[in-house]
Protein backbone atom coordinates (compact mmCIF):
# COMPACT_ATOMS: atom_id res chain seq x y z
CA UNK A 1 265.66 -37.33 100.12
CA UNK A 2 266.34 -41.37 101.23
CA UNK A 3 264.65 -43.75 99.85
CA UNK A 4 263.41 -44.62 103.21
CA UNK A 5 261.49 -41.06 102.96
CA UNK A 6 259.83 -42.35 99.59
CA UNK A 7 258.78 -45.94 100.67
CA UNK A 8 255.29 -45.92 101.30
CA UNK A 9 254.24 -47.83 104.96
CA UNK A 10 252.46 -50.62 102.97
CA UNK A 11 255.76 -51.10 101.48
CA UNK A 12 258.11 -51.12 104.26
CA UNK A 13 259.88 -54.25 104.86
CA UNK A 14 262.18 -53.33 106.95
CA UNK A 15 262.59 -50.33 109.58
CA UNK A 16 265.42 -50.01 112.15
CA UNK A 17 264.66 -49.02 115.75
CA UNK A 18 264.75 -45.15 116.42
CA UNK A 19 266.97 -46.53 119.30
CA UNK A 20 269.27 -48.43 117.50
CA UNK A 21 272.56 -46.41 116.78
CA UNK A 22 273.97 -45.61 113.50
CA UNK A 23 277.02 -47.92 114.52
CA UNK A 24 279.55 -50.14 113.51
CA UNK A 25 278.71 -53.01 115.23
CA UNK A 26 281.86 -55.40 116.85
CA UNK A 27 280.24 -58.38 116.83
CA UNK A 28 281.40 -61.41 114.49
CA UNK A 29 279.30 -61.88 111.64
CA UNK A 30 276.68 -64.48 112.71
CA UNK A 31 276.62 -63.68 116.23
CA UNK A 32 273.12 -63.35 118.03
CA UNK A 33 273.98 -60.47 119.91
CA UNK A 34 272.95 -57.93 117.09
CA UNK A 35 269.65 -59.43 116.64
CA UNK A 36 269.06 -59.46 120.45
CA UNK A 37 269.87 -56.23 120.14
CA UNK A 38 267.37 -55.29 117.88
CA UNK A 39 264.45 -56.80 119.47
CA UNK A 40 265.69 -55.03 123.16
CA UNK A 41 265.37 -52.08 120.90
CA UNK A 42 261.89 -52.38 119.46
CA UNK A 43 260.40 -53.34 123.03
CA UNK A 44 261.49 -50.93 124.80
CA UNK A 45 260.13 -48.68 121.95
CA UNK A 46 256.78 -49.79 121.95
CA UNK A 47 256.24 -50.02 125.55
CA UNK A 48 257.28 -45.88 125.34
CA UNK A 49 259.96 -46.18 127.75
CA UNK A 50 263.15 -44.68 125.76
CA UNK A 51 263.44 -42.19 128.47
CA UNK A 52 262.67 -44.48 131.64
CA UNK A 53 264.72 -47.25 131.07
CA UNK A 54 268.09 -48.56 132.39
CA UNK A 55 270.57 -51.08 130.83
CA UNK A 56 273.53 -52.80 132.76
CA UNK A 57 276.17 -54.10 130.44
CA UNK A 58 278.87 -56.57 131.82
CA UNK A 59 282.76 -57.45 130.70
CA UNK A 60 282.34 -60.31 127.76
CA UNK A 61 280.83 -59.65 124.48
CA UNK A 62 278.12 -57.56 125.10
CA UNK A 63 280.32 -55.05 127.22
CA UNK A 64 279.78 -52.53 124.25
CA UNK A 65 276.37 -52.70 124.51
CA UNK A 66 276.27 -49.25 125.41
CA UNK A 67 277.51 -47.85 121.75
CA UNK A 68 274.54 -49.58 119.82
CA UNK A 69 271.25 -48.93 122.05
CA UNK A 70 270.63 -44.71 122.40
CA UNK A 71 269.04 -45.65 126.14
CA UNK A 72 270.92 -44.83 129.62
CA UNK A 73 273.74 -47.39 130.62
CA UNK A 74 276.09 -47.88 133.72
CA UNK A 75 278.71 -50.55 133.18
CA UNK A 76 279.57 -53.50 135.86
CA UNK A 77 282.54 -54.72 136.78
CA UNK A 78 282.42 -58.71 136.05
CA UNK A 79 279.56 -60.27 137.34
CA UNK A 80 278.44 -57.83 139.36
CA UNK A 81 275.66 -56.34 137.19
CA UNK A 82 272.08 -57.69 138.73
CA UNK A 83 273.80 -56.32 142.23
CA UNK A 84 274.27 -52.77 140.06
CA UNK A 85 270.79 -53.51 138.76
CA UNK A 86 268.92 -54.04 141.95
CA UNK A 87 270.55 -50.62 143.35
CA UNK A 88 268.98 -48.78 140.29
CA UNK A 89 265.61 -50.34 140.65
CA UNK A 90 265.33 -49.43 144.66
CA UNK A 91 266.30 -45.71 143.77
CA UNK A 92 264.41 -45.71 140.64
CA UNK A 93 261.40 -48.02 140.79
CA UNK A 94 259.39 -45.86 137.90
CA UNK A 95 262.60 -47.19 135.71
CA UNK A 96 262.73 -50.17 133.52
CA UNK A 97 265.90 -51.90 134.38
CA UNK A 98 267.25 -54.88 132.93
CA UNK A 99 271.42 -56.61 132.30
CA UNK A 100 272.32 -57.91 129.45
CA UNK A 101 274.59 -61.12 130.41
CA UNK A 102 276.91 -63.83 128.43
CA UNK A 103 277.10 -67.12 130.60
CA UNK A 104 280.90 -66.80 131.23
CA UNK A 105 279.66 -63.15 132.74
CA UNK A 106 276.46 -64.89 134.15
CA UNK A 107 276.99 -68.19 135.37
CA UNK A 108 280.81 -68.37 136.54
CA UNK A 109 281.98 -65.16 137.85
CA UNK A 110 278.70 -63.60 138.22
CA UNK A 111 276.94 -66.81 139.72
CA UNK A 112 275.86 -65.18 143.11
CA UNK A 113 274.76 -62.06 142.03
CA UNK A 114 272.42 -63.52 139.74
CA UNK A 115 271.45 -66.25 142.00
CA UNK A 116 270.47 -63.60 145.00
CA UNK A 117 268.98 -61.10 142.88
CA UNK A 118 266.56 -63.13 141.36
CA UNK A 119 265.88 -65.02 144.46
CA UNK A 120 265.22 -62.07 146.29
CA UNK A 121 262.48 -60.73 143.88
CA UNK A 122 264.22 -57.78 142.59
CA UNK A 123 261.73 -55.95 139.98
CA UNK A 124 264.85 -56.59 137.37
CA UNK A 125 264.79 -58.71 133.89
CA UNK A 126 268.25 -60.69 133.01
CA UNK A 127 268.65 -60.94 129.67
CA UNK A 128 271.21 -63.95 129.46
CA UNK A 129 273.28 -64.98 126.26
CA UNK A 130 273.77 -68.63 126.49
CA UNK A 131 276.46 -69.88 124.00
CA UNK A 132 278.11 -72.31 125.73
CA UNK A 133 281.51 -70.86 125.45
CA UNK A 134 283.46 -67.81 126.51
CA UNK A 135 283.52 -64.97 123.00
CA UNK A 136 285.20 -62.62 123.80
CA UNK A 137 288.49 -63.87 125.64
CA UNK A 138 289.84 -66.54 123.46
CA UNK A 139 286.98 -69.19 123.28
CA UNK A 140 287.25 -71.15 126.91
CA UNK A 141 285.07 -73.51 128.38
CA UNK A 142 282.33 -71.57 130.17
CA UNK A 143 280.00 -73.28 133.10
CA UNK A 144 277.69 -73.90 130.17
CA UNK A 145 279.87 -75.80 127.63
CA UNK A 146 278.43 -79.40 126.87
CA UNK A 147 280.03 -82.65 127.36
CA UNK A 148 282.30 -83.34 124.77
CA UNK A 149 282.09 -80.07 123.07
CA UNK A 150 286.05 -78.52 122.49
CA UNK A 151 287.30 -75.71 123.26
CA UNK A 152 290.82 -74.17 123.74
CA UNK A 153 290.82 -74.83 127.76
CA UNK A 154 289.41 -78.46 127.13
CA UNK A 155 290.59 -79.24 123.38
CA UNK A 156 289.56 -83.09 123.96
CA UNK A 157 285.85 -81.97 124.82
CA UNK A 158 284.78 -81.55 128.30
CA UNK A 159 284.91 -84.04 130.69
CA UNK A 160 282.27 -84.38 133.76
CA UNK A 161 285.00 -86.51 135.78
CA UNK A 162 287.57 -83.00 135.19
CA UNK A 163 285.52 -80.30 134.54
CA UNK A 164 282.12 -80.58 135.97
CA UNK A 165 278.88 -80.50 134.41
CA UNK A 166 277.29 -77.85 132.00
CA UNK A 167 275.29 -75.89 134.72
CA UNK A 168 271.85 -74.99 133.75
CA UNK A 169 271.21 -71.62 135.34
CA UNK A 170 267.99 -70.63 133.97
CA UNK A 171 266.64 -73.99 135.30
CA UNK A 172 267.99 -72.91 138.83
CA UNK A 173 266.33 -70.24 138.27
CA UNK A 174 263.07 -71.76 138.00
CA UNK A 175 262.81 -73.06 141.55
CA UNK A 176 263.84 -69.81 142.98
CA UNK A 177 260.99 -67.66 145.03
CA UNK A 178 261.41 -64.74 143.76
CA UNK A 179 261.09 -65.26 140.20
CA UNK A 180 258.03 -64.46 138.04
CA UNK A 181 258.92 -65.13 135.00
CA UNK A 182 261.81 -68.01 133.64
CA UNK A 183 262.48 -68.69 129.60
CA UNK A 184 264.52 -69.93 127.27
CA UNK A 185 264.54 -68.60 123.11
CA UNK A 186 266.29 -68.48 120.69
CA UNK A 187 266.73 -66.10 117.47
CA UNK A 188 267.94 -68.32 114.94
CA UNK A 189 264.97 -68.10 112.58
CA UNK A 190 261.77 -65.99 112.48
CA UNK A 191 259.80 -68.02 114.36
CA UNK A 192 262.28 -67.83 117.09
CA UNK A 193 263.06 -64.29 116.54
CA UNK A 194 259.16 -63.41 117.24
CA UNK A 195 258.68 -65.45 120.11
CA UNK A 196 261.97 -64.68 122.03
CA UNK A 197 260.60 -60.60 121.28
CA UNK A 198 257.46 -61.58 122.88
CA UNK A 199 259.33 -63.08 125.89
CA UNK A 200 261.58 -59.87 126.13
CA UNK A 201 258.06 -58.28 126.03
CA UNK A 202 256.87 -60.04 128.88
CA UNK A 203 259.45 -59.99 131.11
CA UNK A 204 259.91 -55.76 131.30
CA UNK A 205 255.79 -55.52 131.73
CA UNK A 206 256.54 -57.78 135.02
CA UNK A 207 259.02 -55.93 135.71
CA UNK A 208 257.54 -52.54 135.51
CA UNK A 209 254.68 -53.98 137.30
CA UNK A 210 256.09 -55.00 140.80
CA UNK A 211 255.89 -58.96 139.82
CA UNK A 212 259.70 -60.15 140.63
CA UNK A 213 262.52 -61.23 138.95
CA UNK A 214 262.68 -62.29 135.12
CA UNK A 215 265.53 -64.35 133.22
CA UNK A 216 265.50 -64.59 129.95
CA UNK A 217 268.01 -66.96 128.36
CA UNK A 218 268.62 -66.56 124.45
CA UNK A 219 270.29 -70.15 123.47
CA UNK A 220 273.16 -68.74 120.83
CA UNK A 221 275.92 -68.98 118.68
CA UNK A 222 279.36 -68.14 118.78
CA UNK A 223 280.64 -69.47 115.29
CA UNK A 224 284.34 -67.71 115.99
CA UNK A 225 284.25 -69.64 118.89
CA UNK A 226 282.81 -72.90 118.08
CA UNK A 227 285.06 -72.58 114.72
CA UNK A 228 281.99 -73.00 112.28
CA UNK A 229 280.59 -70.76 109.69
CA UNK A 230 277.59 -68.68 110.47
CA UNK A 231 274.84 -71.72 109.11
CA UNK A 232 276.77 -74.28 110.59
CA UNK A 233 277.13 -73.44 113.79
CA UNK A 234 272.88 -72.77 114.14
CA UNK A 235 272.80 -76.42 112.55
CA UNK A 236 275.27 -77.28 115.68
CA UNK A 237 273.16 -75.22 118.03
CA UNK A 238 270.17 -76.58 116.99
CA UNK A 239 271.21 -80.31 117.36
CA UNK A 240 273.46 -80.02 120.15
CA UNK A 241 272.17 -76.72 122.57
CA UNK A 242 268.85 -77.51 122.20
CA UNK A 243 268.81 -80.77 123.80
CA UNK A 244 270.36 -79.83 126.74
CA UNK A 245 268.94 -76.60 126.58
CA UNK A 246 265.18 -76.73 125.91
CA UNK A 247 263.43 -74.10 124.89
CA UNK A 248 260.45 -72.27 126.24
CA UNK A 249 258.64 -71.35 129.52
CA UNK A 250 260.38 -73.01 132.75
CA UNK A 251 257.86 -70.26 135.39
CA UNK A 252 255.62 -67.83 134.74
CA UNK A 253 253.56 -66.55 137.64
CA UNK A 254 252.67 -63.36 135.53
């Protein structure tokens, strides 16, 4: 017998999702992705939908999203996966189908799927990971990274005059048609943790229910990128990201 067979419910502190594999996780220790993860997990649990639902992972980070959440997945190539997306929702419109995004994924290679999927009101939720910087492939500047902030493609900090501005996709978003529902979180603390849930929450009932397109940007951390320790780089989030990135409701329609 477990302990967790002994603890009585009053007593529970802590209780992983049914759908959350007994996995290994890759991600670097202080990453978001596991704790996006997680609350992915519980939604989809408590709106009963373990068998109805549909997750598109991309290439980046999150490309082994597959091994951690026990729900049906097709993989994209790069970019590609609201266009995947949008052909699972027209043949399956009783499913609940959602990607799961970095902004390297998202917003630079990806940039027209997502723009014409959620313009054209597809019943899909986006579930973009916004930290500023691409993980995965050797920490480069991504569409996203801030002026001034280093990486190994701009190691002086970018420059607008070379390299453009940070693009805000989510606020693009915002003006589109055929979005419902728009938001920014984070899951840096509890607070955050419980409202970006609630968002997650929100945007698969619109979904489900016919109302358009939903993004959902989580504002994160990529410490082995940003070359910080776990705390330090949500100190660095939270003074730099957040300013150019603020957090909450951009649309909702719902």
């Amino acid at each position: 017998m477990s302990n967790q067979d002994i603890i009585s419910p009053e007593n529970l502190v802590y209780k992983k999702p049914t759908l959350m594999n007994d996995v290994d996780m890759h991600y670097c220790p202080g990453c978001s992705h596991g704790v996006v993860h997680k609350l992915v997990a519980e939604v989809i649990e408590e709106m009963g939908m373990e068998d109805k639902t549909v997750g598109v992972s991309p290439v980046g980070c999150g490309v082994f999203a597959y091994r951690y959440l026990d729900i049906d997945w097709q993989e994209a190539a790069h970019g590609r996966a609201p266009a995947v997306a949008t052909a699972i929702k027209r043949l399956w419109p009783d499913r609940l189908v959602f990607t799961y995004q970095g902004d390297g994924d998202l917003a630079c290679i990806g940039t027209c799927e997502t723009i014409h999927a959620l313009n054209r009101g597809e019943n899909i939720t986006i579930i973009f990971i916004n930290n500023a910087i691409y993980g995965m492939t050797g920490g480069q500047m991504a569409p996203t990274t801030l002026i001034g902030q280093k990486t190994s493609t701009c190691p002086y900090g970018r420059d607008p005059e070379i390299h453009g501005y940070p693009l805000n996709i989510t606020e693009l978003a915002s003006h589109l048609e055929g979005t419902c529902y728009v938001t920014r979180q984070s899951v840096e603390s509890v607070p955050s943790i419980r409202k970006a849930k609630a968002a997650i929450r929100k945007a698969f009932e619109a979904s489900m229910a016919g109302k358009g397109s939903s993004l959902v940007e989580i504002v994160s951390t990529c410490n082995s990128g940003w070359k910080l320790s776990p705390v330090k780089a949500n100190e660095w989030m939270k003074e730099h990201m957040f300013e150019k990135y603020v957090k909450g409701d951009l649309k909702d329609t719902i």
